[in-house]
C-alpha atoms as a PDB file:
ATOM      1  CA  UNK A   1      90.354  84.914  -3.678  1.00  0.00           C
ATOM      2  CA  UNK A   2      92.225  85.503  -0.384  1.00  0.00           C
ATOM      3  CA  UNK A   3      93.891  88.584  -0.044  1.00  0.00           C
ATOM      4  CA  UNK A   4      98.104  89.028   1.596  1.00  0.00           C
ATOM      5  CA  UNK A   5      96.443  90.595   4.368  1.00  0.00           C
ATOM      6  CA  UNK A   6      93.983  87.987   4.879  1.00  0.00           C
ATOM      7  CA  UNK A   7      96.461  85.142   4.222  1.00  0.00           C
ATOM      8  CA  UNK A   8      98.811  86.817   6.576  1.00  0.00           C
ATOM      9  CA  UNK A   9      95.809  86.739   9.645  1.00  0.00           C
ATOM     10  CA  UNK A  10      95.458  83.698   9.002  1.00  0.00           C
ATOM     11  CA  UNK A  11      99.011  82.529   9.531  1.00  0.00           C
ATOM     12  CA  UNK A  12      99.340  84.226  12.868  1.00  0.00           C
ATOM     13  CA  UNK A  13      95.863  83.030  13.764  1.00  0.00           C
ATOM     14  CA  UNK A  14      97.577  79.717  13.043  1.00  0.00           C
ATOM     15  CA  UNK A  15     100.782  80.355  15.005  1.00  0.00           C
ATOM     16  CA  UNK A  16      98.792  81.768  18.389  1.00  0.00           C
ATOM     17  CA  UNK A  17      97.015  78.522  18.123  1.00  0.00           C
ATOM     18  CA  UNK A  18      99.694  76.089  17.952  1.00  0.00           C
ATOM     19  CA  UNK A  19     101.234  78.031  20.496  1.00  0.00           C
ATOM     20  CA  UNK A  20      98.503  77.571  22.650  1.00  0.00           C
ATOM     21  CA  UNK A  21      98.411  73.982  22.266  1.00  0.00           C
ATOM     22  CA  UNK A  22     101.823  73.707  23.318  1.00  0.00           C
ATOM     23  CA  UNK A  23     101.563  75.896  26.100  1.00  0.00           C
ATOM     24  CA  UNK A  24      98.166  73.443  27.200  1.00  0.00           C
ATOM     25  CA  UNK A  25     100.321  70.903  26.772  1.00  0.00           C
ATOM     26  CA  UNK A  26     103.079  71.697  29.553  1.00  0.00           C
ATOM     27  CA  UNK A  27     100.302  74.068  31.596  1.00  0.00           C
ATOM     28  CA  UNK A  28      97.142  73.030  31.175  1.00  0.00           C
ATOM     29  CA  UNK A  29      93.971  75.240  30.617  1.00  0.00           C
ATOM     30  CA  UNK A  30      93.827  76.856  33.758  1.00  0.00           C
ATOM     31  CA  UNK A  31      97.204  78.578  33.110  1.00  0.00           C
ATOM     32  CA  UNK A  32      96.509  79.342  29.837  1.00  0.00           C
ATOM     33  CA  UNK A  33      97.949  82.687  29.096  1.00  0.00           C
ATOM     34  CA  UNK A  34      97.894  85.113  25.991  1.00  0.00           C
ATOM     35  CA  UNK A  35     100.290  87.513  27.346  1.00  0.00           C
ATOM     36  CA  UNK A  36     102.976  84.236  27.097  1.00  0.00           C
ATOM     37  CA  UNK A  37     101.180  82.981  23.582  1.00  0.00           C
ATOM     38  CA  UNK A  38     102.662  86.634  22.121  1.00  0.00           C
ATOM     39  CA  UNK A  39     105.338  86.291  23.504  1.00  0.00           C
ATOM     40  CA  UNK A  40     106.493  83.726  21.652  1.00  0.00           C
ATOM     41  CA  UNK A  41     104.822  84.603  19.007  1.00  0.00           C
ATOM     42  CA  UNK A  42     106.711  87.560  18.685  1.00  0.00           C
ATOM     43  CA  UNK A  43     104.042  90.386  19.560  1.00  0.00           C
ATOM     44  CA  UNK A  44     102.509  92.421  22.529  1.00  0.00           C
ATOM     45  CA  UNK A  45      99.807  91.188  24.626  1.00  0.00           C
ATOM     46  CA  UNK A  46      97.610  93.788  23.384  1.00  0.00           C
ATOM     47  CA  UNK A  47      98.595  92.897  19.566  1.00  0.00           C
ATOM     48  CA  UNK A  48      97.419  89.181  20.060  1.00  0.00           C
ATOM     49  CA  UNK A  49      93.747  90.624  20.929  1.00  0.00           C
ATOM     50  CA  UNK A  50      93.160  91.550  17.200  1.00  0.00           C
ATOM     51  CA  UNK A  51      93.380  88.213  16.539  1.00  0.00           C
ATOM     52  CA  UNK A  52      91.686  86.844  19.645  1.00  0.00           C
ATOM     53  CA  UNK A  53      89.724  89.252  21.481  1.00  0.00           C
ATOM     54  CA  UNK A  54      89.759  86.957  24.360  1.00  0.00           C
ATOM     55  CA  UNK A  55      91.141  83.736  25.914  1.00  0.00           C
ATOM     56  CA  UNK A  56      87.437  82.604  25.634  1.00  0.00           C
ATOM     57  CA  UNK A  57      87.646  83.185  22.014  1.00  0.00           C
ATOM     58  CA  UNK A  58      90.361  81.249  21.343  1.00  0.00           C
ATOM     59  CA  UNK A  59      89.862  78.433  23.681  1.00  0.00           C
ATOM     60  CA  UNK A  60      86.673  78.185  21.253  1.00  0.00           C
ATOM     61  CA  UNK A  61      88.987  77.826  18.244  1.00  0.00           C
ATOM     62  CA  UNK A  62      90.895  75.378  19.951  1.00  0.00           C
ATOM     63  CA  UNK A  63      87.558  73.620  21.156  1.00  0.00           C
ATOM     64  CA  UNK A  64      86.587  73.491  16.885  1.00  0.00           C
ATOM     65  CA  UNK A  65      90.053  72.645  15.847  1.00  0.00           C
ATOM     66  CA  UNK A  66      89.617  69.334  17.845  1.00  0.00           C
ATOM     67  CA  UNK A  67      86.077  68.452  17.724  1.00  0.00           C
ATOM     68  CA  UNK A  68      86.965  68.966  13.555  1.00  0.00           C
ATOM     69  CA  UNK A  69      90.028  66.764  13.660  1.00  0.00           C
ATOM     70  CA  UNK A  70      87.691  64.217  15.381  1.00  0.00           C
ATOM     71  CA  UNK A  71      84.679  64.418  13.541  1.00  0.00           C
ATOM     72  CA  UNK A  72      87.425  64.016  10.404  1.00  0.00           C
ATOM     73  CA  UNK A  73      89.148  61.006  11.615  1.00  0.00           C
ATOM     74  CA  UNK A  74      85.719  58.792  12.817  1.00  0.00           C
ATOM     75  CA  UNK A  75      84.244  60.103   9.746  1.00  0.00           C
ATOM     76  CA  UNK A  76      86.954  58.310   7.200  1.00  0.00           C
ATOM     77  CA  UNK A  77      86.878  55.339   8.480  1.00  0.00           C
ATOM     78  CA  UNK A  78      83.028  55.301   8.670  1.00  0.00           C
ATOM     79  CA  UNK A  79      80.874  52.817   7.117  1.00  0.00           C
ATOM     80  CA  UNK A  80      77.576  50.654   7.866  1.00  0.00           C
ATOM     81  CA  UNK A  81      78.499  48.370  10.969  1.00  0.00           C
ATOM     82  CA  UNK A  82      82.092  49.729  11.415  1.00  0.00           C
ATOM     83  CA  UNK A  83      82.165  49.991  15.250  1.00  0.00           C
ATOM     84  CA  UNK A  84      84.792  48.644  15.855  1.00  0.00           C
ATOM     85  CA  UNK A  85      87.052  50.838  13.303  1.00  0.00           C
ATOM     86  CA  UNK A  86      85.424  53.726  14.745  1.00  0.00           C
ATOM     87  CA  UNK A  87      86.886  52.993  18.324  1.00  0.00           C
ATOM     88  CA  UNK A  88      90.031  52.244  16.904  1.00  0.00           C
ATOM     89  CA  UNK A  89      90.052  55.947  15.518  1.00  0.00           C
ATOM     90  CA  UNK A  90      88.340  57.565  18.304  1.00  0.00           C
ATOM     91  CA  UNK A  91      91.359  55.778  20.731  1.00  0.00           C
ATOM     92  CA  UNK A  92      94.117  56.330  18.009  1.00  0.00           C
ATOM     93  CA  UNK A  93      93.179  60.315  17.651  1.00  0.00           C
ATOM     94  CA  UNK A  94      93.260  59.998  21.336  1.00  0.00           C
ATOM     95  CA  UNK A  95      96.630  58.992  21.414  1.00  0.00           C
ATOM     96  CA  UNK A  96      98.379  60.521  19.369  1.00  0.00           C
ATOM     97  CA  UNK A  97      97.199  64.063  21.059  1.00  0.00           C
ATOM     98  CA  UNK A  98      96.585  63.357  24.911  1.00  0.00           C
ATOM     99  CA  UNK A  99      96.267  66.955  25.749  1.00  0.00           C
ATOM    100  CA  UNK A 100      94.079  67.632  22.845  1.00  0.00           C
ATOM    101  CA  UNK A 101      91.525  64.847  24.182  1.00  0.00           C
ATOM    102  CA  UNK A 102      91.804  66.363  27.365  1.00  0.00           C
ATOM    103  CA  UNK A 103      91.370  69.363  26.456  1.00  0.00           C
ATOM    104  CA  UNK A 104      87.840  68.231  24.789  1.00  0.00           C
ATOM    105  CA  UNK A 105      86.537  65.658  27.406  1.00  0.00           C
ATOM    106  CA  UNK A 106      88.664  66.440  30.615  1.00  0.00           C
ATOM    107  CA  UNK A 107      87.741  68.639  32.981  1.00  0.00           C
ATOM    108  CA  UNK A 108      85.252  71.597  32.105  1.00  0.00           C
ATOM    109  CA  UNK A 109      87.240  74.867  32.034  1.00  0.00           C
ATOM    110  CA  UNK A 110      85.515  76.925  34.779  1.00  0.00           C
ATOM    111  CA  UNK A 111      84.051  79.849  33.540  1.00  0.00           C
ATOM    112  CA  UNK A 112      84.364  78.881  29.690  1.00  0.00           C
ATOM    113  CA  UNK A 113      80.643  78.052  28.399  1.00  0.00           C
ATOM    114  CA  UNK A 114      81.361  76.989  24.354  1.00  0.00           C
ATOM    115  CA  UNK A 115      78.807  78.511  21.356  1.00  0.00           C
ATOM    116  CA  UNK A 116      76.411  76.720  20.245  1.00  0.00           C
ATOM    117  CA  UNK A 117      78.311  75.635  16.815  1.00  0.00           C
ATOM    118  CA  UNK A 118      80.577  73.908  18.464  1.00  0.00           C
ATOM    119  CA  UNK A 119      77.877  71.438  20.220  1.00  0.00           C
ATOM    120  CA  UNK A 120      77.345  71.214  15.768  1.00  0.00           C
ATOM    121  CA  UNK A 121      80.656  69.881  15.699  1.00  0.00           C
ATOM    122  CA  UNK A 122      80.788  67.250  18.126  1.00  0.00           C
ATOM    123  CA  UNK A 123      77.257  65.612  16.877  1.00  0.00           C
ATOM    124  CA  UNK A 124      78.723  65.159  13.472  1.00  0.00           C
ATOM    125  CA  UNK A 125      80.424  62.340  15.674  1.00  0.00           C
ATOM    126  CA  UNK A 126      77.492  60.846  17.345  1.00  0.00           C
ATOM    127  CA  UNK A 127      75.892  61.217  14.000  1.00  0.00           C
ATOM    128  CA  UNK A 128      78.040  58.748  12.801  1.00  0.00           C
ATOM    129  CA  UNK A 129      77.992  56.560  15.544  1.00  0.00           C
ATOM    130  CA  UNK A 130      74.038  56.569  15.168  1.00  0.00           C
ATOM    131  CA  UNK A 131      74.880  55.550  11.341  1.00  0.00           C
ATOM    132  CA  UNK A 132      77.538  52.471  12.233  1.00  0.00           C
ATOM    133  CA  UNK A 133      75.286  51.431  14.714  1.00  0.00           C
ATOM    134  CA  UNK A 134      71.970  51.261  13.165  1.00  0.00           C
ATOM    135  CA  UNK A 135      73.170  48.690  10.684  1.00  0.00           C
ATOM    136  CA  UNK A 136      73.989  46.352  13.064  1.00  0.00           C
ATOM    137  CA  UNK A 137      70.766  46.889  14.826  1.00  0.00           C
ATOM    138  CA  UNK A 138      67.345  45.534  13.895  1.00  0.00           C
ATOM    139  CA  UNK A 139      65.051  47.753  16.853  1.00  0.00           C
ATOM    140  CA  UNK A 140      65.176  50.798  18.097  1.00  0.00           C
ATOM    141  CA  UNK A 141      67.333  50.932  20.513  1.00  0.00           C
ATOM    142  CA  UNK A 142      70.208  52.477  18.736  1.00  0.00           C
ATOM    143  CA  UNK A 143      70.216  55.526  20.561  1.00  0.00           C
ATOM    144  CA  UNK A 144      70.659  53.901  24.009  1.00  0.00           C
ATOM    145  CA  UNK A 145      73.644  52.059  22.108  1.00  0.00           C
ATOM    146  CA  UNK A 146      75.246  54.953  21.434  1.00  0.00           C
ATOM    147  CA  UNK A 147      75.637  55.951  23.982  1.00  0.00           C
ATOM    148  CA  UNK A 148      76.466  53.720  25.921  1.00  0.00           C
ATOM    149  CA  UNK A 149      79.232  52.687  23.441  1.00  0.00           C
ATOM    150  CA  UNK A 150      79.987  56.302  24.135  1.00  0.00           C
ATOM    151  CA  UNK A 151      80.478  56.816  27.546  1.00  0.00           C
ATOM    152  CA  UNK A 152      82.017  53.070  27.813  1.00  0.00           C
ATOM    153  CA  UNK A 153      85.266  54.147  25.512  1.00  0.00           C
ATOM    154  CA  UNK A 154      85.512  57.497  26.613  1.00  0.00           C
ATOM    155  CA  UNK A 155      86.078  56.143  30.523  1.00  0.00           C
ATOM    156  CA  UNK A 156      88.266  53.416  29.379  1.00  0.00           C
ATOM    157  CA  UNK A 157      90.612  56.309  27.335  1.00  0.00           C
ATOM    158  CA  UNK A 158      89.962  58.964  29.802  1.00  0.00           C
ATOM    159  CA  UNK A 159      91.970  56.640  32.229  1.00  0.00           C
ATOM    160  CA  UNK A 160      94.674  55.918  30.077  1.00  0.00           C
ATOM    161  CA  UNK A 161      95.572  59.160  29.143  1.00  0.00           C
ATOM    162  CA  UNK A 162      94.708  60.400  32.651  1.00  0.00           C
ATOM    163  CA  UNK A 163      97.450  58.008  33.542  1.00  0.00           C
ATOM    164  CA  UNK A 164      95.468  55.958  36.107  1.00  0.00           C
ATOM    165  CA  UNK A 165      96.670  52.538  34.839  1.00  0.00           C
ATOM    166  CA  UNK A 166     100.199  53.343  35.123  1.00  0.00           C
ATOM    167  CA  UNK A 167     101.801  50.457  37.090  1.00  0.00           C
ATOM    168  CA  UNK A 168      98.882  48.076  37.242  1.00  0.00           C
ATOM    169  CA  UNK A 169     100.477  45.922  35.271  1.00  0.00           C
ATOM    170  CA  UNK A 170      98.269  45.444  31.696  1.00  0.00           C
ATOM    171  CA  UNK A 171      98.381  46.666  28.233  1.00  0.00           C
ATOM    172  CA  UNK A 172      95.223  49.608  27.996  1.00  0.00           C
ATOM    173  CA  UNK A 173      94.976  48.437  24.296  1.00  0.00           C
ATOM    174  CA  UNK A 174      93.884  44.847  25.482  1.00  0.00           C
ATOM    175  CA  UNK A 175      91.024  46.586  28.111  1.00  0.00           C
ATOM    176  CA  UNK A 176      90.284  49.382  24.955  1.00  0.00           C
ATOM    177  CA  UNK A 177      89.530  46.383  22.565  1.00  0.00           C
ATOM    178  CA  UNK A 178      88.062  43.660  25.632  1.00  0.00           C
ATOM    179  CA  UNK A 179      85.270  47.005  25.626  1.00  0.00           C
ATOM    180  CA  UNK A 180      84.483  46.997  22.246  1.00  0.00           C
ATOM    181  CA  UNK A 181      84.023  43.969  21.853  1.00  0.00           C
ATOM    182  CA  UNK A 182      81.774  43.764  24.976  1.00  0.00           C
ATOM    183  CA  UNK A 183      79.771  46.255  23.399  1.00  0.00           C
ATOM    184  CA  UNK A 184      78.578  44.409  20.356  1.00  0.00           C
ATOM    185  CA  UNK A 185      75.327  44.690  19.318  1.00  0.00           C
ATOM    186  CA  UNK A 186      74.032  41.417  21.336  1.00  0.00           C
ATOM    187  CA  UNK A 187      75.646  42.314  24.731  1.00  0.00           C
ATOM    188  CA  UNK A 188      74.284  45.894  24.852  1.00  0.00           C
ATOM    189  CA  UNK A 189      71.073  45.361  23.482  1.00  0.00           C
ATOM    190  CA  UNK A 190      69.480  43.549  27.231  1.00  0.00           C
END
């Protein structure tokens, strides 16, 4: 059973964090500051180290908060040949936190190099992608399916939420679904 004390950490572990995410939010990672995270979270600079010794440490929490709420959402809608359900989540968890996909599959944060656990994370994902996709498939190709299902629906939502089809006159969600559907099992298994 959890102790006050340990409930309490955990609450102000909580708070730092959402902090953070706002500040990322308005910022971005490069200006990323835990001297402004306590400040509005009420404590010193200093204080907020017992709870994060570094920024590294909890840009790392951040990094397995979101890989988590990923690997969560693609996993409940998961079943054998549900591809297209598992875009729909991958785009929908996308969009409803831009910065939080960002954060993820944007830009590498320079000097930042994430533990191994969180790699552990993020193939609970493909991991289910290999599962969806293997029961529409009938060789073994399903890795090279993957993937490219992969890197197909992370450029199309990487634009959107980047902003780079802004003005060009075309619903994203149209282009988002025209890709899945391209990548059924018959058009990426040439």
């Amino acid at each position: 059973m959890e102790t006050s004390r340990e409930r309490y950490r955990a609450q102000v572990r909580a708070e730092i964090k959402r902090h953070a995410w706002e500040q990322l939010a308005t910022t971005g990672v490069s200006a990323l500051s835990l001297n402004a995270i306590a400040k509005h979270v009420g404590m010193s600079g200093p204080a907020l180290y017992r709870y994060f010794p570094c920024r590294d440490d909890l840009i790392t929490d951040l990094v397995r908060d979101a890989y988590r709420s990923l690997a969560d959402a693609v996993q409940a809608v998961a079943r054998p040949g549900s591809v297209a359900e598992v875009a729909c989540a991958i785009r929908e968890w996308a969009l409803a936190d831009p910065q939080r996909y960002l954060f993820v599959y944007g830009t590498p944060i320079p000097g930042y190099r994430a533990p191994g656990d969180t790699t552990e994370i993020s193939n609970e994902i493909m991991a289910v992608l290999l599962r969806v996709h293997a029961a529409e498939a009938d060789d073994g190709r399903v890795f090279s399916r993957v993937v490219t299902f992969w890197t197909r629906i992370h450029g199309v939502l990487s634009l959107e939420l980047a902003g780079h089809f802004d003005g060009m006159g075309f619903d994203p969600a149209l282009l988002f679904a025209a890709e899945v559907d391209s990548l059924s099992i018959k058009d990426i298994s040439r």
